[in-house]
Protein backbone atom coordinates (compact mmCIF):
# COMPACT_ATOMS: atom_id res chain seq x y z
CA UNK A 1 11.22 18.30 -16.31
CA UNK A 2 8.79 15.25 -16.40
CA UNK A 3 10.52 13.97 -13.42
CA UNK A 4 10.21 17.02 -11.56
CA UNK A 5 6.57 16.69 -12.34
CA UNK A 6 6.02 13.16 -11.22
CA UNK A 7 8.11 13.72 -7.96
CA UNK A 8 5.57 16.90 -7.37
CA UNK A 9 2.98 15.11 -8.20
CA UNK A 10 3.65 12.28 -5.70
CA UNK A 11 4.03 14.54 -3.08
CA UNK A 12 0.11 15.86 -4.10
CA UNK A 13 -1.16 12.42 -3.70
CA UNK A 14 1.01 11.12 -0.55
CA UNK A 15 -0.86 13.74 1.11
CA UNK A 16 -4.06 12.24 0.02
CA UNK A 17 -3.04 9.02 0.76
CA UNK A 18 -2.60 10.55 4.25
CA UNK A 19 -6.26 11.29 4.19
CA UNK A 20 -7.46 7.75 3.16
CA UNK A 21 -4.61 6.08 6.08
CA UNK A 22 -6.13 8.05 9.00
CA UNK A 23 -10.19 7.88 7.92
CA UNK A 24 -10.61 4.44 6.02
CA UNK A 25 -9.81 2.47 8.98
CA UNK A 26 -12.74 4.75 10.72
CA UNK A 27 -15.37 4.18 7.86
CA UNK A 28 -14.59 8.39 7.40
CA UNK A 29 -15.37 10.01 4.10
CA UNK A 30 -12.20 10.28 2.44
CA UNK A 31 -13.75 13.88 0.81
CA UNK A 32 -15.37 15.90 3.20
CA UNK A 33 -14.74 17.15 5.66
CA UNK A 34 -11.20 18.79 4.98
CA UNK A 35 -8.43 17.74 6.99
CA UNK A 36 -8.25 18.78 10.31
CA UNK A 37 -5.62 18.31 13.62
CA UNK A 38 -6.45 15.07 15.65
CA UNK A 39 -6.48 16.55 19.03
CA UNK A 40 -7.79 20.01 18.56
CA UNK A 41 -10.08 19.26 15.11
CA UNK A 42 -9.29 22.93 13.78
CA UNK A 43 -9.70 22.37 10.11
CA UNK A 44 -5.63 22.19 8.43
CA UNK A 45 -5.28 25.89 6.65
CA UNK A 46 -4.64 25.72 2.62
CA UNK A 47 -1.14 27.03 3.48
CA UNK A 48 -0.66 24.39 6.41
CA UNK A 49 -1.07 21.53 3.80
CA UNK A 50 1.57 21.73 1.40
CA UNK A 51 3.36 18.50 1.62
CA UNK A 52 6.42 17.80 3.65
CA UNK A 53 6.96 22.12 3.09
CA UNK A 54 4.13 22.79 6.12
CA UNK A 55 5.91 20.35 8.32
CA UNK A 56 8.93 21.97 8.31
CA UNK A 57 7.68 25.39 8.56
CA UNK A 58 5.77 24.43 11.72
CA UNK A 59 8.25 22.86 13.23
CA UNK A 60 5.94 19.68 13.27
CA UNK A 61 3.05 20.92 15.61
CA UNK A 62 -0.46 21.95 15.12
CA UNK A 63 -0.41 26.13 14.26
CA UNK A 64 -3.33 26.41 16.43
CA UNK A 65 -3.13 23.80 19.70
CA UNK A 66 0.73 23.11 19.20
CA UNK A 67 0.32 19.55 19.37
CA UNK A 68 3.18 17.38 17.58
CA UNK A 69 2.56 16.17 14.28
CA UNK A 70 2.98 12.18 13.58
CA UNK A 71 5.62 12.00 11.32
CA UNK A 72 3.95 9.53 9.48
CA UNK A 73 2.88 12.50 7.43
CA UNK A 74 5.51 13.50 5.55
CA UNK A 75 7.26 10.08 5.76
CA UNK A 76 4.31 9.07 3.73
CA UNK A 77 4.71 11.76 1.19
CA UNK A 78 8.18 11.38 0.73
CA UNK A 79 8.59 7.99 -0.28
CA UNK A 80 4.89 8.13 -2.30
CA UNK A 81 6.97 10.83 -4.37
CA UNK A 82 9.98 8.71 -4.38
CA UNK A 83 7.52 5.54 -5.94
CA UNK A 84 5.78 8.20 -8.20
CA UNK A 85 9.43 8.58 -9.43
CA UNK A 86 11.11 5.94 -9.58
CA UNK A 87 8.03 4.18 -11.56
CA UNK A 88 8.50 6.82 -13.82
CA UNK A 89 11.81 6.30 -14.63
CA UNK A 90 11.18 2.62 -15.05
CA UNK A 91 8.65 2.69 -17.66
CA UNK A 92 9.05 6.28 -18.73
CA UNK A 93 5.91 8.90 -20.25
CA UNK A 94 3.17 5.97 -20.74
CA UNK A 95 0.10 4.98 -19.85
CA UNK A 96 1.82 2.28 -18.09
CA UNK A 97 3.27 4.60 -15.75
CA UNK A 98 -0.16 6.07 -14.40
CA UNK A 99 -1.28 2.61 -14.33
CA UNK A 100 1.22 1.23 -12.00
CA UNK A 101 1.57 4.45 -9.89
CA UNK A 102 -2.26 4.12 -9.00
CA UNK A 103 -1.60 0.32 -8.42
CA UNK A 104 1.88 2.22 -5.78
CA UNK A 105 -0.82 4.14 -4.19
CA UNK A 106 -3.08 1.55 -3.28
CA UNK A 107 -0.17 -0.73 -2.08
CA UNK A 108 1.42 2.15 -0.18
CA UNK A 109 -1.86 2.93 1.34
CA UNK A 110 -2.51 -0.48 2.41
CA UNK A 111 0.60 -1.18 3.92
CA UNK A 112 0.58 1.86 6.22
CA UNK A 113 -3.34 0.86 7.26
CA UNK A 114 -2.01 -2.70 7.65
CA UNK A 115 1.10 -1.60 10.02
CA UNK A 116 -1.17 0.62 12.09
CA UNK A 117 -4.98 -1.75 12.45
CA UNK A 118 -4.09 -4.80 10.78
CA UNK A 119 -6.69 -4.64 8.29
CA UNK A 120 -6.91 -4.17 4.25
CA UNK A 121 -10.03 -2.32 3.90
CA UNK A 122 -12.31 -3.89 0.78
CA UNK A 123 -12.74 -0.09 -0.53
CA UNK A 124 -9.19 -0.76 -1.88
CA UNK A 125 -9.06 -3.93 -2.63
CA UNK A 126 -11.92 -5.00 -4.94
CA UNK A 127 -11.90 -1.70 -6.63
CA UNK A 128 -8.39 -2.30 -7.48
CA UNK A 129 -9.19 -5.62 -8.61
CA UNK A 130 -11.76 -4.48 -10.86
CA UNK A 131 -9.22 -1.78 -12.17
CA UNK A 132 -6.73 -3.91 -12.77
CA UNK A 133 -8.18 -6.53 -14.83
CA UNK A 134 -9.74 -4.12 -17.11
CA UNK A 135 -6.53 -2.52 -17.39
CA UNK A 136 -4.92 -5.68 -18.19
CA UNK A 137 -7.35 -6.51 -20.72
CA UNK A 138 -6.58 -3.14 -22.59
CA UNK A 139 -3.16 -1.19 -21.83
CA UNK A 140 -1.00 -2.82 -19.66
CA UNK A 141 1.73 -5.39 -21.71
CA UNK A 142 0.55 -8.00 -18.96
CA UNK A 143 -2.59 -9.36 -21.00
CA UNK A 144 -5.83 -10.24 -19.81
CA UNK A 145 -4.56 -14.29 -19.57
CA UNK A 146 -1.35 -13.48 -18.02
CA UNK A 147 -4.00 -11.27 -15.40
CA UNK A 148 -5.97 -13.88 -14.60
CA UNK A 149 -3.35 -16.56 -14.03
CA UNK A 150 -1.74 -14.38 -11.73
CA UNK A 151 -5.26 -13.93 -10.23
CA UNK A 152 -5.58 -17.21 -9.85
CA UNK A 153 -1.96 -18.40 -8.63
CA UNK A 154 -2.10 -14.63 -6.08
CA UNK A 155 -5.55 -15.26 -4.62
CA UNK A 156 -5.86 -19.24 -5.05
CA UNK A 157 -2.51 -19.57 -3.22
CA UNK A 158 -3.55 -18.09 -0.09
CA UNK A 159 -7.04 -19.02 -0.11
CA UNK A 160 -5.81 -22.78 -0.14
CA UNK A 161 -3.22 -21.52 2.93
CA UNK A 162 -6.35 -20.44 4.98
CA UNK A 163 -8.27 -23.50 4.05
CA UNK A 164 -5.67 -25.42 5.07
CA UNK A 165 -5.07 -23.69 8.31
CA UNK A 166 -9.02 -24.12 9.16
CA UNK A 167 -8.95 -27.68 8.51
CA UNK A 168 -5.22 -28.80 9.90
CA UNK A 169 -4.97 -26.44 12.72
CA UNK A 170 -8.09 -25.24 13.63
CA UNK A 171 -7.27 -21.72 13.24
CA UNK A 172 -7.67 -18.69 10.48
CA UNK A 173 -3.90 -18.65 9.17
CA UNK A 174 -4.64 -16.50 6.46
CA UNK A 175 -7.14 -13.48 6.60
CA UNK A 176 -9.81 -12.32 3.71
CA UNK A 177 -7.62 -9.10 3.36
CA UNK A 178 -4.72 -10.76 2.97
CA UNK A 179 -6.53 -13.27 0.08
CA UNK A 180 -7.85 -10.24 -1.73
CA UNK A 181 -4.37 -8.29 -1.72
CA UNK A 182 -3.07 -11.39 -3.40
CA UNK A 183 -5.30 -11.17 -5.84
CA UNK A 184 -4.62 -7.51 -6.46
CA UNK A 185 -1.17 -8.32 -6.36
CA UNK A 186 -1.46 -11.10 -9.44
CA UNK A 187 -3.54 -9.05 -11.29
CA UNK A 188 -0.84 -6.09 -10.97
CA UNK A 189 2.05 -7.93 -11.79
CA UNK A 190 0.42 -10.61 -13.79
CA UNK A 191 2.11 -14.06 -14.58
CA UNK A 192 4.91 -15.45 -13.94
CA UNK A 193 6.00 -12.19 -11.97
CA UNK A 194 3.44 -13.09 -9.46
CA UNK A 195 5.60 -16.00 -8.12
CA UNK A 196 8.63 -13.57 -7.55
CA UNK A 197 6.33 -11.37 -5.80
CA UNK A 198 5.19 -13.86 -3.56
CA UNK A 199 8.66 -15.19 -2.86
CA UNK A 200 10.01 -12.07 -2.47
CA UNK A 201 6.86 -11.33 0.24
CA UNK A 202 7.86 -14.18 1.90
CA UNK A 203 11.80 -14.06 1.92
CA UNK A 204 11.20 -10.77 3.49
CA UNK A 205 8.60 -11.37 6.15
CA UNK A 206 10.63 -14.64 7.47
CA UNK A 207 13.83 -12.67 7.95
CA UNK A 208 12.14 -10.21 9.72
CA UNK A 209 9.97 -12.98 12.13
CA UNK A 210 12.93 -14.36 12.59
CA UNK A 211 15.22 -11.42 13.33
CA UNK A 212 12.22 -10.65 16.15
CA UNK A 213 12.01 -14.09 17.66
CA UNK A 214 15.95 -13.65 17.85
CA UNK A 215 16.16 -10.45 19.57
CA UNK A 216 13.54 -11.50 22.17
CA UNK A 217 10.94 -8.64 20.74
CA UNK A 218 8.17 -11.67 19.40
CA UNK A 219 6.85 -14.94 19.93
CA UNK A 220 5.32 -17.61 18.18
CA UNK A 221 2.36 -16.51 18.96
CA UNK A 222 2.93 -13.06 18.23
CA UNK A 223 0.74 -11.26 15.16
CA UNK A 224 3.06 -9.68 12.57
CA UNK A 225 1.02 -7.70 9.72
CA UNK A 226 1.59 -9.22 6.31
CA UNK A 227 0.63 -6.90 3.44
CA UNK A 228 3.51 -4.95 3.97
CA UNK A 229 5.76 -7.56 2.68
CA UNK A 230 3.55 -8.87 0.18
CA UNK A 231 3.15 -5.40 -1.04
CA UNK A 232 7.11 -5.47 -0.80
CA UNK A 233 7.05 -8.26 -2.96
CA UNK A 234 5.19 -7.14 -5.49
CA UNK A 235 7.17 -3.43 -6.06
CA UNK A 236 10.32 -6.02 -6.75
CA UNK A 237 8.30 -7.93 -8.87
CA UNK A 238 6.85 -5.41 -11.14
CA UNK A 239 10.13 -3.38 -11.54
CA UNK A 240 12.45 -6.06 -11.77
């Protein structure tokens, strides 16, 4: 039953997370107004916004201009539920769960900004940073030290990687956003899961660079968005 609930649940918040992909990016309110079709701005009916169901019933297009839908939308909400879930069944009815199914959202929700703008926006960041350190400090089984190691290790690793850059190779190797999600990241997971997390970021971004310089679709040159794989990382890290 609690499952059922979660999945539900995730599905609730995807669609939010929806929301805060398309406006944050845009400096939008993520509240007001309601949600509303891109091309023809008709506010989104209450019975055109039940996750994933209101896709399917439309067919994928707009009731009113019959536009197509970006899939992105329930894509979103599916695997948010999925996450909602699977956390769930990982650490079971806690306080932990709630914890580290926010800490899904904000990853999720970066990673689709990321893939799209190549930003992090701050108003997830540093929040989360705040969030997570004070949840560390009083009901997560990480620990406030373990917290602020991996705080340390997350953001002081890449910080030194975009010093470095400026310095050896004149260039910005490493953005703020990216320094920030770190941190987020070694608060989340704490110490020493923070190392796997970055590994595991890594490992997955290089196979993919390299599977794209193979096939002829990138260059050296070429800008790949990075928070998806260190967000990656960090699912493996804190599950595993």
């Amino acid at each position: 039953a609690f499952s059922v609930i979660f999945f539900i649940f995730g599905l609730l918040i995807g669609s939010f997370i929806n929301v805060c992909i398309c406006r944050l990016p845009k400096k939008e309110s993520i509240i007001s107004p309601r949600s509303y079709c891109p091309s023809c701005q008709h506010p989104v009916r209450s019975y055109d916004n039940i996750p994933v169901l209101s896709f399917l019933l439309l067919r994928g297009r707009c009731r009113d201009c019959r536009t197509a839908i970006s899939w992105q939308y329930p894509v979103v909400e599916l695997v948010h539920a999925a996450g909602y879930l699977f956390i769930f069944n990982q650490f079971g009815l806690s306080i932990e769960t709630l914890i580290y199914n926010l800490f899904f959202s904000a990853l999720m929700t970066i990673t689709v900004i990321d893939l799209y703008h190549q930003i992090i926006p701050d108003s997830i960041s540093l929040p989360g940073i705040v969030i997570g350190l004070l949840a560390a400090s009083t009901v997560l089984p990480t620990g406030f030290k373990d917290a602020v190691i991996g705080l340390l290790l997350g953001g002081g690793l890449f910080y030194a990687i975009a010093l470095l850059s400026v310095v050896l190779l004149k260039k910005e190797g490493m953005g703020g956003g990216d320094i920030k999600l770190a941190t987020l990241i070694g608060i989340g997971v704490g110490f020493p899961q923070v190392l796997w997390a970055l590994l595991a970021g890594a490992g997955a971004g290089a196979v993919i660079a390299v599977s794209l310089l193979a096939t002829g679709r990138g260059g050296m040159k070429s800008h790949m968005p990075y928070a998806p794989f260190l967000c990656l990382g960090a699912l493996v890290a804190l599950v595993y």
